[in-house]
Every structure is written in C-alpha cells, then in structure tokens.
N, C-alpha and C. Protein backbone atom coordinates (compact mmCIF):
# COMPACT_ATOMS: atom_id res chain seq x y z
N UNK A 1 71.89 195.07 -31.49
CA UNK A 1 70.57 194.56 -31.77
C UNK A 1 70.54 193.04 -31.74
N UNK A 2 71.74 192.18 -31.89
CA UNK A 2 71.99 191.03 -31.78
C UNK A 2 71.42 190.28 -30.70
N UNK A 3 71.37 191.14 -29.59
CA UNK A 3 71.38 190.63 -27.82
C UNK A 3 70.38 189.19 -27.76
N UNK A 4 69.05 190.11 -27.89
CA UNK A 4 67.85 189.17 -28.28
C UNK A 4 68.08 188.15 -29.05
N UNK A 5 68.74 187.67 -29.66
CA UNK A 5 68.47 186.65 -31.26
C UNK A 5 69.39 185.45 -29.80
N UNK A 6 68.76 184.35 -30.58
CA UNK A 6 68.99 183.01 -29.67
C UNK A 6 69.96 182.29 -30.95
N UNK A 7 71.50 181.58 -30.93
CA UNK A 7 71.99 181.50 -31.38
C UNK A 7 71.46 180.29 -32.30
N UNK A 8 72.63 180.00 -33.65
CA UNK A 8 72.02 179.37 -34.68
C UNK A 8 71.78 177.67 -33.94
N UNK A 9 73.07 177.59 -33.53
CA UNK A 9 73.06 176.14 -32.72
C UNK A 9 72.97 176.09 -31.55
N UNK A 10 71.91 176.95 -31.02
CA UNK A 10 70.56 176.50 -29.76
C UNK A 10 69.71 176.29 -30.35
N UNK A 11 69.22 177.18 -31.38
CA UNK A 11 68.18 176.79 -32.09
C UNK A 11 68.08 175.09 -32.56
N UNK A 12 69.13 174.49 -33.08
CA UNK A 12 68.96 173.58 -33.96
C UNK A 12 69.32 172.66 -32.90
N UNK A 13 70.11 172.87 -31.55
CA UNK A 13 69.36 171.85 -30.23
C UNK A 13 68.04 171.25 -29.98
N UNK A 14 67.70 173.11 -29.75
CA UNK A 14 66.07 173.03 -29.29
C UNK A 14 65.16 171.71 -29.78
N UNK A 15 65.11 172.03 -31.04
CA UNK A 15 64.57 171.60 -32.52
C UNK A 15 65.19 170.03 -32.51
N UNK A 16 65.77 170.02 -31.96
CA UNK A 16 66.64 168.20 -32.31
C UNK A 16 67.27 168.27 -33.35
N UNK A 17 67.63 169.04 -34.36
CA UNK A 17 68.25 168.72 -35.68
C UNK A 17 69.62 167.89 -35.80
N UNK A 18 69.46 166.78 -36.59
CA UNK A 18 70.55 166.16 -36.88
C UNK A 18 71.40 167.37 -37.26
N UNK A 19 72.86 167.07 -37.17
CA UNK A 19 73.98 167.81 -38.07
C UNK A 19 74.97 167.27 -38.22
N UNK A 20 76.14 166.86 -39.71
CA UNK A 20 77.23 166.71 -40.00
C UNK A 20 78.02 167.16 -38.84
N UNK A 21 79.45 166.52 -39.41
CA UNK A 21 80.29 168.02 -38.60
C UNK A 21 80.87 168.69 -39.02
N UNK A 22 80.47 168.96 -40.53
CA UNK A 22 81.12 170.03 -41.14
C UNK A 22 80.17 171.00 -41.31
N UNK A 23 78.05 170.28 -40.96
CA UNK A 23 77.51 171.10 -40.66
C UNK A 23 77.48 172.28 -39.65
N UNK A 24 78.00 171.51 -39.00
CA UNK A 24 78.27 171.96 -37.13
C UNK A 24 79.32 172.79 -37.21
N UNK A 25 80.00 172.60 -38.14
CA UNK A 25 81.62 173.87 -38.45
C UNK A 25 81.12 175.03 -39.00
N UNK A 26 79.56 174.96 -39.80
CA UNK A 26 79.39 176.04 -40.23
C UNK A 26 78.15 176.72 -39.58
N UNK A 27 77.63 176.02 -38.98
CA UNK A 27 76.87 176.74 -38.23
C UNK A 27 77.35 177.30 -36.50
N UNK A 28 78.63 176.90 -35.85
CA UNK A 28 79.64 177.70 -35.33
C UNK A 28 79.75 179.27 -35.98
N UNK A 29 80.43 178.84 -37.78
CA UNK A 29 80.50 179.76 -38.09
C UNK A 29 79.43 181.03 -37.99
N UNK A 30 78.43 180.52 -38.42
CA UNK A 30 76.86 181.36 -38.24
C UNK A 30 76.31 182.12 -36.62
N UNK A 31 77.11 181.72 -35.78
CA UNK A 31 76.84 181.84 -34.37
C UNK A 31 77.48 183.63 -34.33
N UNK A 32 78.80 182.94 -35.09
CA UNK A 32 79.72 184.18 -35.02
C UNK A 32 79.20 185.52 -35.92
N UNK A 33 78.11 185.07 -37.10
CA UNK A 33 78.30 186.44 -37.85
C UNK A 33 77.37 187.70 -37.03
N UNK A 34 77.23 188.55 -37.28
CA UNK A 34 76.30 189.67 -37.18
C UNK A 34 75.08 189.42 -38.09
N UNK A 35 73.59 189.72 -37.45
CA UNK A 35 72.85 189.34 -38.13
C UNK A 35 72.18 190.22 -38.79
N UNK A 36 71.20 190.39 -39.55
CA UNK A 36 71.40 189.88 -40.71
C UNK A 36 72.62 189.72 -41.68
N UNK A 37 72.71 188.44 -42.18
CA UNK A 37 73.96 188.22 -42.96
C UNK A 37 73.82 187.27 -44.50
N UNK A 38 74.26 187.68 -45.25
CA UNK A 38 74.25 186.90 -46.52
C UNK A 38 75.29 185.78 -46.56
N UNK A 39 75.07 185.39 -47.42
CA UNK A 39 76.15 184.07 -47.47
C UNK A 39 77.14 184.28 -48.48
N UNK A 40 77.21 185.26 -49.11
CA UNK A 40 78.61 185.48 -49.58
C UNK A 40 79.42 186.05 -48.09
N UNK A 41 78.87 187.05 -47.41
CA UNK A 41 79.60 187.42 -45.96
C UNK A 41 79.68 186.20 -45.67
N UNK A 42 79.48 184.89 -45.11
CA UNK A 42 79.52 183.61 -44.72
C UNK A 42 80.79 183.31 -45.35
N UNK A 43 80.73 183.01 -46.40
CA UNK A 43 81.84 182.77 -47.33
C UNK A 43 83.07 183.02 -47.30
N UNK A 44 83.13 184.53 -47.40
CA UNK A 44 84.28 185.30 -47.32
C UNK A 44 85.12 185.33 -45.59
N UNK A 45 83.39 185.33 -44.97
CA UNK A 45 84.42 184.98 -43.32
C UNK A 45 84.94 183.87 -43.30
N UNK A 46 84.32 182.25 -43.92
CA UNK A 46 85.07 181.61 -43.90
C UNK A 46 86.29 180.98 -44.20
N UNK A 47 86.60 182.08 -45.51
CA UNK A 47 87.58 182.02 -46.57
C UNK A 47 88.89 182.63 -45.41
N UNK A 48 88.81 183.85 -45.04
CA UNK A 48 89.86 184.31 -44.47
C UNK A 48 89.58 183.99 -42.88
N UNK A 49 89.64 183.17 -42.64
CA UNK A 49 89.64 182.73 -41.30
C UNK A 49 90.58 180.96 -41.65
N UNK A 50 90.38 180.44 -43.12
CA UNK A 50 90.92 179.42 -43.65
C UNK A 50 90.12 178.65 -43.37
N UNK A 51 89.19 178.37 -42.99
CA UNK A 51 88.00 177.28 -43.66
C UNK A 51 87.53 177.05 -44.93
N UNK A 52 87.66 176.16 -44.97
CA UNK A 52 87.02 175.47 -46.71
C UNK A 52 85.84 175.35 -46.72
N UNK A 53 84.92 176.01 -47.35
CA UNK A 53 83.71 175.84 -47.55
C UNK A 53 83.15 175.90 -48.83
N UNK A 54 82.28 174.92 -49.30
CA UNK A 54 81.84 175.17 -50.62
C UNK A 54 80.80 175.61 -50.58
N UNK A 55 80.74 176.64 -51.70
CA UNK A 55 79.15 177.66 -51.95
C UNK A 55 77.78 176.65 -51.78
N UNK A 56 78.05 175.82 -52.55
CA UNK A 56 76.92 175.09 -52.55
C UNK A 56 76.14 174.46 -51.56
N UNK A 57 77.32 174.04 -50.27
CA UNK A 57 76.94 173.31 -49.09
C UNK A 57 76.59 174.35 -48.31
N UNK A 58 77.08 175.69 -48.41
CA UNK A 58 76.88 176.43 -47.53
C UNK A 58 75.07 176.98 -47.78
N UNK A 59 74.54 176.95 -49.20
CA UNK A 59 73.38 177.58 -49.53
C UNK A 59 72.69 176.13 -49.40
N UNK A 60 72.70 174.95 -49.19
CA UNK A 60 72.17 173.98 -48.74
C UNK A 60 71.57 174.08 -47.53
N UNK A 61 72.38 174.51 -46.48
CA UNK A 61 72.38 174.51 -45.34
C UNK A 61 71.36 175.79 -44.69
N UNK A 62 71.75 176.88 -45.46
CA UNK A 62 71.15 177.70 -45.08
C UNK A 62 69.05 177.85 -45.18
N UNK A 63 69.68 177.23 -46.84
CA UNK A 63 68.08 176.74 -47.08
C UNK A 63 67.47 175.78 -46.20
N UNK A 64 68.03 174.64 -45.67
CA UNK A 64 67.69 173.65 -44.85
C UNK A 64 67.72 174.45 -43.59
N UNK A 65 68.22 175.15 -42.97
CA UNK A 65 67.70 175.73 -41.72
C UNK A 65 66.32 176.79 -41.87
N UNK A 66 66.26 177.74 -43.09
CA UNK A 66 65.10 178.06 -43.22
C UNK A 66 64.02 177.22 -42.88
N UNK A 67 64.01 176.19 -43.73
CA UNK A 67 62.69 175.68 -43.66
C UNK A 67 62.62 174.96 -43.21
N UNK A 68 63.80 175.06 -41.48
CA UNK A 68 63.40 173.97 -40.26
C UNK A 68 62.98 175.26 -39.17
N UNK A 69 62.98 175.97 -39.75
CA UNK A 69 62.67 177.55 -38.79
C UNK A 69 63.87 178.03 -37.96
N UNK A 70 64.79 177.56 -38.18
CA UNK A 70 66.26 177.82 -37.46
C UNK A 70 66.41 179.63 -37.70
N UNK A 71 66.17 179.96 -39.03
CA UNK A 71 66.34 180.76 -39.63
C UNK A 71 65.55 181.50 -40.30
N UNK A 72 65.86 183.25 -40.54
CA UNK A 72 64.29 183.40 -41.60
C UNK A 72 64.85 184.41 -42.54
N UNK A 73 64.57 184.37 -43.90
CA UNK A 73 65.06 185.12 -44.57
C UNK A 73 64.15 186.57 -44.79
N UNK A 74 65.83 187.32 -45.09
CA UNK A 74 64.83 188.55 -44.73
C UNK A 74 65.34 189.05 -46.04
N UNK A 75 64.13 189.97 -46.66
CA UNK A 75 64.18 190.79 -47.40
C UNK A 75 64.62 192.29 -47.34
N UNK A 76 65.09 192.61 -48.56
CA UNK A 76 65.92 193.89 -48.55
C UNK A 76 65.61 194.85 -50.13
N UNK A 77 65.97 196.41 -49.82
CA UNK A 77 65.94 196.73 -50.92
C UNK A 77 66.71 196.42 -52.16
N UNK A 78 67.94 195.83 -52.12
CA UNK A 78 69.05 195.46 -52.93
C UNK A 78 68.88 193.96 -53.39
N UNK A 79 67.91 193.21 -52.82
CA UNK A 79 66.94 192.00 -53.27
C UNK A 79 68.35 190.78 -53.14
N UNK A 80 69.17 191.26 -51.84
CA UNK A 80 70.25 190.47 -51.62
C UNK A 80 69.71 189.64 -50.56
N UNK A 81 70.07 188.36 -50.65
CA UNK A 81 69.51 187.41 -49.95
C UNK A 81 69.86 187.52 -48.66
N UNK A 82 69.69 187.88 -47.62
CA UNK A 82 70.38 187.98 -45.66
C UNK A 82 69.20 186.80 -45.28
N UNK A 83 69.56 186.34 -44.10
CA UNK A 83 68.96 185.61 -43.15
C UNK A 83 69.56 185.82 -41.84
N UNK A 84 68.77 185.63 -41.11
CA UNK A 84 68.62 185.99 -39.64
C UNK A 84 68.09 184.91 -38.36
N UNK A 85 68.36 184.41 -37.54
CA UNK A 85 67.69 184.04 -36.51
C UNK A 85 66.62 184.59 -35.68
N UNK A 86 65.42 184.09 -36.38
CA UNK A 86 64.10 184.97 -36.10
C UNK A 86 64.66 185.98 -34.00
N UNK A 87 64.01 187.06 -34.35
CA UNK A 87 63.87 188.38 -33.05
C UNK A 87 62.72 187.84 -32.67
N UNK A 88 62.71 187.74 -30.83
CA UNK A 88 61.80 187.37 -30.00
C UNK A 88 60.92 188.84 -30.04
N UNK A 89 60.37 189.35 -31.05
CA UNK A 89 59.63 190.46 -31.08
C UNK A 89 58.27 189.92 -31.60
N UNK A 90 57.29 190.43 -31.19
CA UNK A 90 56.17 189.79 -31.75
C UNK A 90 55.74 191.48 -32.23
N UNK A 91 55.32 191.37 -33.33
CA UNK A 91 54.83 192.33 -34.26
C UNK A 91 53.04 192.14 -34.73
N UNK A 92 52.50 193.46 -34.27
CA UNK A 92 51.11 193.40 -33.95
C UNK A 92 50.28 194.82 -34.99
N UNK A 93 49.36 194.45 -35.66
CA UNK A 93 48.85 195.38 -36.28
C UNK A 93 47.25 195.81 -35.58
N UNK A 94 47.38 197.10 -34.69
CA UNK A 94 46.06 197.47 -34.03
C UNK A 94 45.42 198.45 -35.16
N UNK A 95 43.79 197.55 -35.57
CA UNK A 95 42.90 198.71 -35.98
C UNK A 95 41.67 198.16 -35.33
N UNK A 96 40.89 199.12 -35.71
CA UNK A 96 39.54 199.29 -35.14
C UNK A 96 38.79 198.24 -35.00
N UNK A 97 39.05 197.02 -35.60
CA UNK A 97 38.53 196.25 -35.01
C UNK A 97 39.13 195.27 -33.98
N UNK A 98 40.46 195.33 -34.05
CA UNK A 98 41.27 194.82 -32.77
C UNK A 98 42.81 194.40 -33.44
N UNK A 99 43.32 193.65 -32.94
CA UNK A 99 45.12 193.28 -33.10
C UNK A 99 45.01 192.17 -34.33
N UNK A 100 45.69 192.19 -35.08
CA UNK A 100 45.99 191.29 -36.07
C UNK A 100 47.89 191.29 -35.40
N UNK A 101 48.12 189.64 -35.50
CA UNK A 101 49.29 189.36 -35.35
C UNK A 101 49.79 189.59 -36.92
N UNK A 102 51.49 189.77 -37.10
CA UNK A 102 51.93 189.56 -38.49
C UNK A 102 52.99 188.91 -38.70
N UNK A 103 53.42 187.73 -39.23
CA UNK A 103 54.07 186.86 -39.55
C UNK A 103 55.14 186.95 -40.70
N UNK A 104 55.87 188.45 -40.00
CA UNK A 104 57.15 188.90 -41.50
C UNK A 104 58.08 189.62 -40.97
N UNK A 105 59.15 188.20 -41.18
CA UNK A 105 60.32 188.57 -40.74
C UNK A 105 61.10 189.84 -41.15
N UNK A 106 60.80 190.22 -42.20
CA UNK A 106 61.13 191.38 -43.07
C UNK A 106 61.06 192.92 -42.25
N UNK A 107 59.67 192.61 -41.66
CA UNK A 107 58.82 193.50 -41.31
C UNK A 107 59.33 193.64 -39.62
N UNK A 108 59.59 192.65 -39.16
CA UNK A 108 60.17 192.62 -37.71
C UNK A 108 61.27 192.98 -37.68
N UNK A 109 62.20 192.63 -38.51
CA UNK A 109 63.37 193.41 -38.77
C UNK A 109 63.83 194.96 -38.69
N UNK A 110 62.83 195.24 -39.63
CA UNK A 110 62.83 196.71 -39.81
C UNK A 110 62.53 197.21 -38.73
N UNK A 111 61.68 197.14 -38.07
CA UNK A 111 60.41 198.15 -37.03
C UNK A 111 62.01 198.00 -35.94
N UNK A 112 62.56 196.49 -35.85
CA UNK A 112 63.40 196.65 -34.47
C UNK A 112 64.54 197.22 -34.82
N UNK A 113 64.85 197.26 -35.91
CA UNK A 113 66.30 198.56 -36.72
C UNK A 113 65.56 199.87 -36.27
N UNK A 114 64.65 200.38 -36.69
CA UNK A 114 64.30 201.31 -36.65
C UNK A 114 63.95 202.01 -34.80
N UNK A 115 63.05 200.89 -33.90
CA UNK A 115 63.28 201.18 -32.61
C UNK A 115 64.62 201.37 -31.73
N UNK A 116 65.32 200.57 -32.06
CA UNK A 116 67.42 200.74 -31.97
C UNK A 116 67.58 201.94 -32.14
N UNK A 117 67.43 202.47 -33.25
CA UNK A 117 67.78 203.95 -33.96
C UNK A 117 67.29 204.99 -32.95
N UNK A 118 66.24 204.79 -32.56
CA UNK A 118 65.80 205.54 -31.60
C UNK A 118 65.71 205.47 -30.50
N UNK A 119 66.43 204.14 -29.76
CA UNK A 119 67.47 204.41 -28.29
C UNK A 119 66.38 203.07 -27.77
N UNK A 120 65.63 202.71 -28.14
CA UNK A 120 64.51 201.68 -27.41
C UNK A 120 65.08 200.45 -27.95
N UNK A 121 64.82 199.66 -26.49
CA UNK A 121 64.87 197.93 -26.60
C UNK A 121 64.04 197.06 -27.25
N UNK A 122 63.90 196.44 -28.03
CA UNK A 122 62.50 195.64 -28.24
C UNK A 122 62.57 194.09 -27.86
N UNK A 123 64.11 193.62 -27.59
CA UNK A 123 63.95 192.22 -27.08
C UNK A 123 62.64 191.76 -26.51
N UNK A 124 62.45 190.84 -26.71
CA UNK A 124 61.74 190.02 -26.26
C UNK A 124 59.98 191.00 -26.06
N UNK A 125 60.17 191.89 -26.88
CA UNK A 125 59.15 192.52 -26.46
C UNK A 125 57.97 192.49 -28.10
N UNK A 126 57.11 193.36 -27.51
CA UNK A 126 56.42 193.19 -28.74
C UNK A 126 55.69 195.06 -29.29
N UNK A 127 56.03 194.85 -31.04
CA UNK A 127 55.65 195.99 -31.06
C UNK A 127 54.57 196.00 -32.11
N UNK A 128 53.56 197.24 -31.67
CA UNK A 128 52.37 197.67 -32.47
C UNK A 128 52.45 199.04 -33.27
N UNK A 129 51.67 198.56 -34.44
CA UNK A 129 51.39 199.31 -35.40
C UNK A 129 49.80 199.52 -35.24
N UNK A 130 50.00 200.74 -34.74
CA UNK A 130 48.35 201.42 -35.09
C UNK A 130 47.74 202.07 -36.02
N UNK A 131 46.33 201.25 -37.09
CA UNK A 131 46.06 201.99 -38.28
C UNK A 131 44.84 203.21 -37.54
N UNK A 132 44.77 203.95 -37.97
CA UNK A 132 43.64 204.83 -38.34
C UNK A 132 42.81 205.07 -38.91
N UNK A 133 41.57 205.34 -39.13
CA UNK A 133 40.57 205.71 -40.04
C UNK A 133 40.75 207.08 -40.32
C-alpha cells in the first residue's frame, strides 16, 4: 500500500524545507519505515540499527513536519499516535445534491486499507462514498 505515498524527503524538497543533519538522519530514517508508523516504532528502529536519537527531537520533528504538511497524522482505535505521508487518493462524499470533497487523513487511510483488502489499487486515484436517502 506504500507504492503511492511520495517519500518523507521529497516531500520536504518539494516544499523547500530547511533541515539539520541530524534532521536529515531522521527523516532518511522515516523514508525507510512502513507507513503508518508511530514514533516509538521510529525509535526503536533507530535504537537497533545504533542511531542515537532523542525522544524529544524525534516528536519535534515529527510535529514540525505535520504542520508543514510533510506529514498527516492519523488516527486509530488504540488512540496511538501513527503518521503517514499523506495517499495521493482524493476521497469524495456523493449525495443528492452532488460531491462534497473530505479532508481526513484518517478517513483516507482506512477506505485505501480497506480497498487493498479487496485486491483494488487506489494510488493516485480517487474514491467515493455514496449516501442515500
């Protein structure tokens, strides 16, 4: 499901973002995880791989890519923090009076776990939810 997702540091090319280079060591690291991923997984990959990383810089960072859009946090039932490199899926709600776009990463997540599960691509594609009366 990874295929689609555009890596952490293209993103923060794209975008121009300044970075350390110990920022740049950890967002390497971030290239490498599977996504969605928490930052204790961050942690622990970086721990046994022998990188030094401190908790704090690492939840700095992560927060600072959120809210440069690098990144989007996604919600879960276990209310464990994951983040992700937003899916080129555009997620669409059709009712009767026409398409409402929806703006939740949470929600894009799921629908493209759930299309996977059932053998379909959604890269770069876009999927609808149709309400009913």
């Amino acid at each position: 499901m990874d295929g689609p997702r555009q890596a952490v540091s293209e993103r923060c090319a794209r975008i121009g973002l300044k970075l350390t280079d110990k920022r740049r060591e950890l967002i390497e690291l971030l290239d490498g995880m599977d996504a969605p991923f928490d930052m204790e997984q961050v942690w622990w990959t970086a721990h046994n791989r022998g990188q030094r990383v401190n908790r704090s810089t690492l939840h700095r960072l992560v927060v600072d890519l959120v809210a440069a859009g690098v990144l989007n946090e996604i919600g879960s039932i276990d209310r464990q923090r994951r983040f992700a490199p937003p899916l080129p899926v555009d997620v669409q709600v059709q009712t009767p009076e026409g398409r409402v776009p929806v703006d939740d990463a949470t929600l894009a997540e799921m629908l493209a776990r759930v299309a996977a599960s059932s053998g379909l691509a959604v890269g770069r594609g876009r999927i609808v939810i149709t309400v009913e009366p």
